[in-house]
C-alpha atoms as a PDB file:
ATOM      1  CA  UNK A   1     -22.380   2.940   9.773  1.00  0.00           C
ATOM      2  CA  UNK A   2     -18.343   3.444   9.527  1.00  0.00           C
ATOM      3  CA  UNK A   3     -16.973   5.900   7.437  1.00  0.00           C
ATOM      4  CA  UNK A   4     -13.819   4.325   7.283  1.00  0.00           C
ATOM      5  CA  UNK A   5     -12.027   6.470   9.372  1.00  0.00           C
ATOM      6  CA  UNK A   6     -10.300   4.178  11.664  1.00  0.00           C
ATOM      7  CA  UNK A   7      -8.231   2.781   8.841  1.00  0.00           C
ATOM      8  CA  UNK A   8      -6.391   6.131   8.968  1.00  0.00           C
ATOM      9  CA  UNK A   9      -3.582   8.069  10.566  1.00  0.00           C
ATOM     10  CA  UNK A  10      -3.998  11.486  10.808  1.00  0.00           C
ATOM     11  CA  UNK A  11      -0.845  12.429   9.890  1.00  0.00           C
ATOM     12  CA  UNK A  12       0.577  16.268  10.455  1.00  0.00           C
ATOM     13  CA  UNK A  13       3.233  17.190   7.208  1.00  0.00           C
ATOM     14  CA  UNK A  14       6.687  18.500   9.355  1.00  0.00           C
ATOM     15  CA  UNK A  15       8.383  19.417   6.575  1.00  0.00           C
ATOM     16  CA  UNK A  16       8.482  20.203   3.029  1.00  0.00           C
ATOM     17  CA  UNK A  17      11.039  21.167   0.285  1.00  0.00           C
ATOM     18  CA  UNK A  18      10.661  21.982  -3.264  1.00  0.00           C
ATOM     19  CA  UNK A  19      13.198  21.166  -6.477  1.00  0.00           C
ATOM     20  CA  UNK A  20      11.343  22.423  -8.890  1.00  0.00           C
ATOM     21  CA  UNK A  21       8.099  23.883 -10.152  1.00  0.00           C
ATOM     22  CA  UNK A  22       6.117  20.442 -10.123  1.00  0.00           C
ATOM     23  CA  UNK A  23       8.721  18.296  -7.756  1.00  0.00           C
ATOM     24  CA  UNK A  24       8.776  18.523  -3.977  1.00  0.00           C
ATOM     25  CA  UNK A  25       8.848  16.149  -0.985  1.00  0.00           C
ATOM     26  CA  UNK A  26       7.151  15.861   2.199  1.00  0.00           C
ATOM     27  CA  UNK A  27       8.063  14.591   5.659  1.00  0.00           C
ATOM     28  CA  UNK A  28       5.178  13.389   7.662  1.00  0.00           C
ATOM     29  CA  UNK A  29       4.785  12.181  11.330  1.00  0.00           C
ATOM     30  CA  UNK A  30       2.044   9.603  11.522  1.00  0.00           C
ATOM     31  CA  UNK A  31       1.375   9.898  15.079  1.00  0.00           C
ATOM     32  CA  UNK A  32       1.447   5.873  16.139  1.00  0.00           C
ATOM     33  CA  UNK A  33       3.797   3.407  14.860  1.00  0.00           C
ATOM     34  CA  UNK A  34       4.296   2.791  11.211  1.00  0.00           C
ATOM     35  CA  UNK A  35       5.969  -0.487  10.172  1.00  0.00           C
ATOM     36  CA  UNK A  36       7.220  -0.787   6.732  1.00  0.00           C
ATOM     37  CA  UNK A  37      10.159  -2.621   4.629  1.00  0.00           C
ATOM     38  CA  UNK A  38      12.068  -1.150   2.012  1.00  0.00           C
ATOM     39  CA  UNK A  39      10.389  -0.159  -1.149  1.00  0.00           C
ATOM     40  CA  UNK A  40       6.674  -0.449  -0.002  1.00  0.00           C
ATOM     41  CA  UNK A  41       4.233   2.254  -0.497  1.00  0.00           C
ATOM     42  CA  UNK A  42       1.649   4.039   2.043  1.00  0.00           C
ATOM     43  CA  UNK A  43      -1.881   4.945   0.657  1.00  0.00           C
ATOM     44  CA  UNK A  44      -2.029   8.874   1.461  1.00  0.00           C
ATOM     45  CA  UNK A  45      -5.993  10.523   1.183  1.00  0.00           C
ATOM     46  CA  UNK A  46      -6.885  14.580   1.410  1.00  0.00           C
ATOM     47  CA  UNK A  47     -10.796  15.000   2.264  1.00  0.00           C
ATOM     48  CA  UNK A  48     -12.938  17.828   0.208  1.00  0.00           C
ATOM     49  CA  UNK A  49     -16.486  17.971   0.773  1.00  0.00           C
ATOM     50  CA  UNK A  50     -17.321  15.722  -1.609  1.00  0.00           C
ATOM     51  CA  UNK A  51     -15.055  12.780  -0.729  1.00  0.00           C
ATOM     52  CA  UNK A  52     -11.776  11.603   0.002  1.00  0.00           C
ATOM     53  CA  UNK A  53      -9.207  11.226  -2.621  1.00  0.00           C
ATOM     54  CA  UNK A  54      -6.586   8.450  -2.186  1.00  0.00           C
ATOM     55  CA  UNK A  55      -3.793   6.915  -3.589  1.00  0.00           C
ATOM     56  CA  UNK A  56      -0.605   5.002  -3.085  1.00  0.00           C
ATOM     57  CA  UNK A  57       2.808   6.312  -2.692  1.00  0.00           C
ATOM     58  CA  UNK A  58       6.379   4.944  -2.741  1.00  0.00           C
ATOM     59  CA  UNK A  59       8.128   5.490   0.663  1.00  0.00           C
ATOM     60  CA  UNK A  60      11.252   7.473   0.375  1.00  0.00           C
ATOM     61  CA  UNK A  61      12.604   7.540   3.985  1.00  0.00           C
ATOM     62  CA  UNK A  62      13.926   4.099   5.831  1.00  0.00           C
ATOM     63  CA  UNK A  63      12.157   2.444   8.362  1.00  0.00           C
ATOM     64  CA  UNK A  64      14.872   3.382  10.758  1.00  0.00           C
ATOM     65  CA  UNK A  65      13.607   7.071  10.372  1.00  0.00           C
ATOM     66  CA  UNK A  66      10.818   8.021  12.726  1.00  0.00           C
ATOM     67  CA  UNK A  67       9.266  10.372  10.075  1.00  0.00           C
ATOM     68  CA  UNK A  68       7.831   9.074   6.615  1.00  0.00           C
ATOM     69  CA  UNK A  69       9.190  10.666   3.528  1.00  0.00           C
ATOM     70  CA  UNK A  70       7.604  10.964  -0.151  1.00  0.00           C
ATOM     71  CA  UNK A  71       8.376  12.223  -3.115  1.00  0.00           C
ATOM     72  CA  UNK A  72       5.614  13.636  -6.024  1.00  0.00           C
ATOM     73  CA  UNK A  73       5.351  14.834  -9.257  1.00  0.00           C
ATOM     74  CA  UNK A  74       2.612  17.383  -9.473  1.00  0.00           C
ATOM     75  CA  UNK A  75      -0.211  15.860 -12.320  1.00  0.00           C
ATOM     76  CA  UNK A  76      -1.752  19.550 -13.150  1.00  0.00           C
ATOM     77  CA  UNK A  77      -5.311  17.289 -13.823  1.00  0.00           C
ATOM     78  CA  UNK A  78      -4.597  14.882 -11.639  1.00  0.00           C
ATOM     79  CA  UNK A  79      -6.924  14.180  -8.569  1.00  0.00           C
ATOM     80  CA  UNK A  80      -4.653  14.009  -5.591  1.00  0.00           C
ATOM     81  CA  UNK A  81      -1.009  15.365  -6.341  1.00  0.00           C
ATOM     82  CA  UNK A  82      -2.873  18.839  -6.734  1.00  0.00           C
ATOM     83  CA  UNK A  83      -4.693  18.350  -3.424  1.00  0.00           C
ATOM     84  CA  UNK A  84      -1.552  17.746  -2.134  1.00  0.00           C
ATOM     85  CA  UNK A  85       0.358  20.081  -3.678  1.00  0.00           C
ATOM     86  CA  UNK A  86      -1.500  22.621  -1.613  1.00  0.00           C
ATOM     87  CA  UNK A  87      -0.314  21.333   1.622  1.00  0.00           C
ATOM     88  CA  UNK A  88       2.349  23.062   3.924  1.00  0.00           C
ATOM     89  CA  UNK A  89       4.308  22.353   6.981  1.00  0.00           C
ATOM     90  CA  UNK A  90       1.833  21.996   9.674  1.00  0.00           C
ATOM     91  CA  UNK A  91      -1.355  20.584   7.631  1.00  0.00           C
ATOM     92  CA  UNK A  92      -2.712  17.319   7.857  1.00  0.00           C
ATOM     93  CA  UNK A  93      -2.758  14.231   5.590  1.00  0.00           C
ATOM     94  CA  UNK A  94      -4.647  11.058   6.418  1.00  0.00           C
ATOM     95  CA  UNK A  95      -2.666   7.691   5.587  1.00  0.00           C
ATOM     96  CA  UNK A  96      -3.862   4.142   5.607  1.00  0.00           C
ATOM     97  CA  UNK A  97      -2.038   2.444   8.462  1.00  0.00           C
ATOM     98  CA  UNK A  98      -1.233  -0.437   6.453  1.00  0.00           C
ATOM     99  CA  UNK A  99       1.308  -0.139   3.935  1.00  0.00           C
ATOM    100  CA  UNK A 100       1.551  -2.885   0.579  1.00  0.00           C
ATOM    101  CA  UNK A 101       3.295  -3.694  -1.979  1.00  0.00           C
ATOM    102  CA  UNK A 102       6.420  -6.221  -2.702  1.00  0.00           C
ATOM    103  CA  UNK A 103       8.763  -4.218  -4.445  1.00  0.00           C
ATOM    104  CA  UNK A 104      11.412  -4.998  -1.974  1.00  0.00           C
ATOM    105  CA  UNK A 105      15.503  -6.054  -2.190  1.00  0.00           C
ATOM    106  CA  UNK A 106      15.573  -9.524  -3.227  1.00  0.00           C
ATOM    107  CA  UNK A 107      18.787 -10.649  -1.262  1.00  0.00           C
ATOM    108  CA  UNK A 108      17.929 -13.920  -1.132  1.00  0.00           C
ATOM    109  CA  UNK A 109      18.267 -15.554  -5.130  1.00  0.00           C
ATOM    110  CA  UNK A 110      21.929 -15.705  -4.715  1.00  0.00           C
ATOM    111  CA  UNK A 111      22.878 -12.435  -7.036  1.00  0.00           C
ATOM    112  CA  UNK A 112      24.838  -9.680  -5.026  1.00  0.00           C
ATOM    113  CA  UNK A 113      24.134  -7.164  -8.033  1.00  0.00           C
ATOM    114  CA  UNK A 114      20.701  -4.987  -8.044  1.00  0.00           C
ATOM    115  CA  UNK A 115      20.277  -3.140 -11.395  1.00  0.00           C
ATOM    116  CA  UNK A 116      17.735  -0.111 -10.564  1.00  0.00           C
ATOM    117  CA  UNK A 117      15.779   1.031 -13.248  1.00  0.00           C
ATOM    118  CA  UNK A 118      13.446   4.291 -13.226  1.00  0.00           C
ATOM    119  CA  UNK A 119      11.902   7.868 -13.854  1.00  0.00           C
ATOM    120  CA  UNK A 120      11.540  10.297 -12.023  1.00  0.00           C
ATOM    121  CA  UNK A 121       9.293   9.679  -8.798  1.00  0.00           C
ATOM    122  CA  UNK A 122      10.207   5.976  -9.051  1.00  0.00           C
ATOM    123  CA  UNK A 123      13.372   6.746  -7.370  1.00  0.00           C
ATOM    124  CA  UNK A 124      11.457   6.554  -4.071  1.00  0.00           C
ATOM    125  CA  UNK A 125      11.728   3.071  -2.631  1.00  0.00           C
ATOM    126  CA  UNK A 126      15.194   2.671  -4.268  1.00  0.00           C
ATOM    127  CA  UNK A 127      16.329   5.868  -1.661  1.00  0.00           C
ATOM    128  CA  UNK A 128      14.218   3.624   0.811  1.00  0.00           C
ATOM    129  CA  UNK A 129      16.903   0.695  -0.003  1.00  0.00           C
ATOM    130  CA  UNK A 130      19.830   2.831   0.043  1.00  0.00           C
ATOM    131  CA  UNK A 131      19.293   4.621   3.555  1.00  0.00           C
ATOM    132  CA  UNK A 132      18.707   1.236   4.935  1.00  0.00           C
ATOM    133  CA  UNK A 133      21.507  -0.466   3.642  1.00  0.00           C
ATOM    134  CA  UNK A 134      23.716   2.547   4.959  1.00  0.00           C
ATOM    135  CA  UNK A 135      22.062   2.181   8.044  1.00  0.00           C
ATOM    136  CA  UNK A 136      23.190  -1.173   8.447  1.00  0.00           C
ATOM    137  CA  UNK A 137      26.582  -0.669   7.020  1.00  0.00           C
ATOM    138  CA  UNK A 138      26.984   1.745   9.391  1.00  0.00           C
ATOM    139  CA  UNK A 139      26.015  -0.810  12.550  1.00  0.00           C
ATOM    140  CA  UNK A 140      28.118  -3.664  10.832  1.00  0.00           C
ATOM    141  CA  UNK A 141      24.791  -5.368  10.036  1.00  0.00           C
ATOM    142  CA  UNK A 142      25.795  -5.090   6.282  1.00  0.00           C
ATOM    143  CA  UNK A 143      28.979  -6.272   5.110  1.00  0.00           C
ATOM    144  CA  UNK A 144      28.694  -4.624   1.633  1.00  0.00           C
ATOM    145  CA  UNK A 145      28.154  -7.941  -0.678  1.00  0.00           C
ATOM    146  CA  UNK A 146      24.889  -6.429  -2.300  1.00  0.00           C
ATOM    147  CA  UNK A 147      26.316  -3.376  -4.907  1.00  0.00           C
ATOM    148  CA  UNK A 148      23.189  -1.207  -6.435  1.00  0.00           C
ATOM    149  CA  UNK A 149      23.782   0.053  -9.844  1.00  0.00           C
ATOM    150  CA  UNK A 150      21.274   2.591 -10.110  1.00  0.00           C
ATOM    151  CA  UNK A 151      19.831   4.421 -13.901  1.00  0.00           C
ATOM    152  CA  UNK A 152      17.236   7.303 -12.985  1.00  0.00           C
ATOM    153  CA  UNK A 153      15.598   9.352 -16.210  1.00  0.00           C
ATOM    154  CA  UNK A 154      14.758  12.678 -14.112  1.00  0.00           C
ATOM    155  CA  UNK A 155      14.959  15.613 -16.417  1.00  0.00           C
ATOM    156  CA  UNK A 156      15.085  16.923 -20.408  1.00  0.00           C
ATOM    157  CA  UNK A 157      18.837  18.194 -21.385  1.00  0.00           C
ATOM    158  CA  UNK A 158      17.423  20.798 -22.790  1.00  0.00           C
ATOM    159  CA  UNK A 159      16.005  22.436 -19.748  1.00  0.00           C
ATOM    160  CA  UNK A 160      19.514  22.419 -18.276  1.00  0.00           C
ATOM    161  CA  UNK A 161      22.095  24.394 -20.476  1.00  0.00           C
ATOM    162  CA  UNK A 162      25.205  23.413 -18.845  1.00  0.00           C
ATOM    163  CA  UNK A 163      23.869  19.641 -18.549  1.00  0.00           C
ATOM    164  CA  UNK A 164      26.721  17.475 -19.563  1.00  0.00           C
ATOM    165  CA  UNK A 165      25.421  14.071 -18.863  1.00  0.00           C
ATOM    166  CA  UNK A 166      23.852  11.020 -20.416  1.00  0.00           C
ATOM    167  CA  UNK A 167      21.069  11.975 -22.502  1.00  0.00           C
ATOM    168  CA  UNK A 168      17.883  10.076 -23.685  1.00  0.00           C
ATOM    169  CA  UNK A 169      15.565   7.761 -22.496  1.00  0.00           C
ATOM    170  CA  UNK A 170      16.139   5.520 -19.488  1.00  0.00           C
ATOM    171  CA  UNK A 171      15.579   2.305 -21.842  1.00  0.00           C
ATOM    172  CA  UNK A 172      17.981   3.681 -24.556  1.00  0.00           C
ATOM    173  CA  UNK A 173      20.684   3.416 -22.590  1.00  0.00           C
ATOM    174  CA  UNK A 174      19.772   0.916 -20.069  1.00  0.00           C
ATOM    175  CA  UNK A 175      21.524  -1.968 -22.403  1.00  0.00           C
ATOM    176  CA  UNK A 176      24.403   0.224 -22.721  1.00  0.00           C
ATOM    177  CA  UNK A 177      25.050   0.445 -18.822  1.00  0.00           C
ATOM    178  CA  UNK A 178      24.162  -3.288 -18.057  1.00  0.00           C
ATOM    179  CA  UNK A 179      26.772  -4.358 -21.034  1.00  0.00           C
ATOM    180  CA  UNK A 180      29.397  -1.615 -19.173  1.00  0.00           C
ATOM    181  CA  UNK A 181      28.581  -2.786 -15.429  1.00  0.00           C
ATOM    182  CA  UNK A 182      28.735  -6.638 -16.601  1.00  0.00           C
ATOM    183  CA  UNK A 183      24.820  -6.832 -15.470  1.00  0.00           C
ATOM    184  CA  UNK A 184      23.637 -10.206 -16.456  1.00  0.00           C
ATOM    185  CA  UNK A 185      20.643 -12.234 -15.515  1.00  0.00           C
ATOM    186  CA  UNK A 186      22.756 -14.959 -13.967  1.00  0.00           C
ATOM    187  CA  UNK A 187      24.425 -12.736 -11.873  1.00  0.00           C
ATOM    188  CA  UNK A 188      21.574  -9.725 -11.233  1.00  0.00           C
ATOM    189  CA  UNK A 189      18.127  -8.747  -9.998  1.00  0.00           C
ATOM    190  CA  UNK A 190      16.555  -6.499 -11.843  1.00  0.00           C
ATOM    191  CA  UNK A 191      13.780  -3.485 -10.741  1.00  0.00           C
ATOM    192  CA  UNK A 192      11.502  -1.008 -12.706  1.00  0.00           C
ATOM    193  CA  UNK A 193       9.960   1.571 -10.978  1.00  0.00           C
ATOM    194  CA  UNK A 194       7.477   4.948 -12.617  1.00  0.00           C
ATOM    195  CA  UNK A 195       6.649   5.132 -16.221  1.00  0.00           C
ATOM    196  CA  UNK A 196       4.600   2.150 -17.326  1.00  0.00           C
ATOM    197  CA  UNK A 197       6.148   2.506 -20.987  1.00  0.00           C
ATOM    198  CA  UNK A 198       9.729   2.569 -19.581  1.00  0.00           C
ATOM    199  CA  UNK A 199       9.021  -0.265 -17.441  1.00  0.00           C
ATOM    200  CA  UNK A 200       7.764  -3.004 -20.775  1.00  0.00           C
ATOM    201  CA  UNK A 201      10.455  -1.809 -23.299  1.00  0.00           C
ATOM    202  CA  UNK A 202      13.232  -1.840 -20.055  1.00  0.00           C
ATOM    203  CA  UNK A 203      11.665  -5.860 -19.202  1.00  0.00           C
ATOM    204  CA  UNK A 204      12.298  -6.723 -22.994  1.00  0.00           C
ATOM    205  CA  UNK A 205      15.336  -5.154 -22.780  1.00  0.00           C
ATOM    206  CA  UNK A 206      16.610  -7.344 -19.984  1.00  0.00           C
ATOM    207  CA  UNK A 207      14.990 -10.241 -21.060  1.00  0.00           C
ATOM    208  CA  UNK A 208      17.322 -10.039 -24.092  1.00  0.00           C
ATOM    209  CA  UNK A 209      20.102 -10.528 -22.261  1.00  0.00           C
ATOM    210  CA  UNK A 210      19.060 -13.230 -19.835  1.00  0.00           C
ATOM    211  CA  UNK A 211      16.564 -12.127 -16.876  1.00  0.00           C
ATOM    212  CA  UNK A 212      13.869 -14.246 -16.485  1.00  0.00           C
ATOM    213  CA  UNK A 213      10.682 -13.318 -14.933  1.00  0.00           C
ATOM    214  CA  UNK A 214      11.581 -14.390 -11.282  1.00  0.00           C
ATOM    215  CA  UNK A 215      14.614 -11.689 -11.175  1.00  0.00           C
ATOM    216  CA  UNK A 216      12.378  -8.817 -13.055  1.00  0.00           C
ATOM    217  CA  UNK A 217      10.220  -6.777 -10.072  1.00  0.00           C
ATOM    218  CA  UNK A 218       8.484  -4.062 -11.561  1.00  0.00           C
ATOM    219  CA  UNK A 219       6.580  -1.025  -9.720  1.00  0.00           C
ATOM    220  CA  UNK A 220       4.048   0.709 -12.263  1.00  0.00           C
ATOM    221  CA  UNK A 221       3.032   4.092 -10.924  1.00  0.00           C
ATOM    222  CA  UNK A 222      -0.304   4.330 -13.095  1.00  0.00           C
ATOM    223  CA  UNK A 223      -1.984   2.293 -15.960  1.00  0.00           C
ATOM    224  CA  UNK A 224      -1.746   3.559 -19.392  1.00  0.00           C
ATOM    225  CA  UNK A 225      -4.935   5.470 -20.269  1.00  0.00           C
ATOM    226  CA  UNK A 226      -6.038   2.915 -23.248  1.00  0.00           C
ATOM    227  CA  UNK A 227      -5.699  -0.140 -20.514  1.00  0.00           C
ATOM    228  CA  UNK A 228      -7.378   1.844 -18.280  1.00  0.00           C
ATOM    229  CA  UNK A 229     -10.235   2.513 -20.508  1.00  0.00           C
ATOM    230  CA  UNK A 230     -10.973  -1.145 -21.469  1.00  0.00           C
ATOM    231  CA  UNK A 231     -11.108  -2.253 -17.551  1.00  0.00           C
END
């Protein structure tokens, strides 16, 4: 019998920093070779005695880096991000050793603009994009003809006194920015990424103003408890 074991890394955390009370990041160093594009996700697992407790993760770092980054919003009920949470610089964290997911830079439907949509967490695999791209840049393998317009709903204003920013919800504004930008669906891609409520009033949103399904990607980070129940 296989306990599934072999589908793992055993990956050792090298570093950790945290931003907040419930937001930190890890770096890990799976121990064999790791290949991943841009904005796919790697299926992390802690063990307890009773089982192990898994689930996937947007990639932060770039596949040029030879450590894997992540980014997590500690769920005070949830089942792994607390698991997790408890982890420092030295412990170990299995991984899958196959990442998934398609949530990746479409370069390749003839729009040069990339309207990035998210909350919180769901900033991960756009950092992925952005380190790679600068990578590139950097060793002339990227001329600069894809521009990123990025909207990222991180934080309450009123947690932050001396916040003088854009306040409200990512989809308030997100028409607001795509009419200022001149973000169109004939001449943009756009990407959703974290809250699954965000992500269907931001797809109307677009669709209103000309994005059909084929330059919509979305990335939901969990399914809405009511779905859930009903599955």
């Amino acid at each position: 019998m296989t306990t599934g074991d072999e589908k793992f890394y055993r990956a050792r955390i090298t570093q950790r920093a945290d931003y907040s009370a419930d937001l930190w990041m890890i770096r890990i160093q799976p121990g064999s070779e790791f290949k991943f594009a841009p904005g796919q996700y790697a299926t992390l697992g802690v063990q307890d005695p009773e089982k192990r407790h898994e689930r996937a993760y947007s990639i932060v770092s770039s596949p040029y880096e030879s450590e894997i980054e992540f980014f997590f919003e500690l769920v005070p009920r949830g089942e792994l991000t607390p698991l997790i949470y408890k982890l420092q610089v030295g412990d170990e964290i299995q991984m899958r050793k196959v990442p998934k997911g398609r949530f990746t830079l479409q370069t390749s439907s003839g729009r040069t603009n990339h309207l990035l949509v998210c909350t919180v967490t769901g900033i991960a695999p756009f950092v992925s994009y952005i380190r790679t791209l600068h990578k590139d840049w950097k060793e002339g393998k990227f001329t600069g003809e894809h521009k990123l317009f990025l909207l990222n709903g991180a934080s309450r204003p009123w947690d932050d006194q001396k916040w003088i920013g854009e306040t409200g919800r990512v989809d308030d504004v997100l028409r607001k920015y795509a009419d200022m930008w001149g973000l169109t669906g004939a001449n943009t891609v756009g990407y959703l990424c974290g809250h699954p409520e965000m992500i269907e009033h931001g797809k109307g949103m677009l669709q209103r103003i000309g994005f059909t399904k084929d330059v919509l990607k979305e990335e939901i980070y969990w399914i809405p408890r009511k779905e859930a129940a009903a599955q």
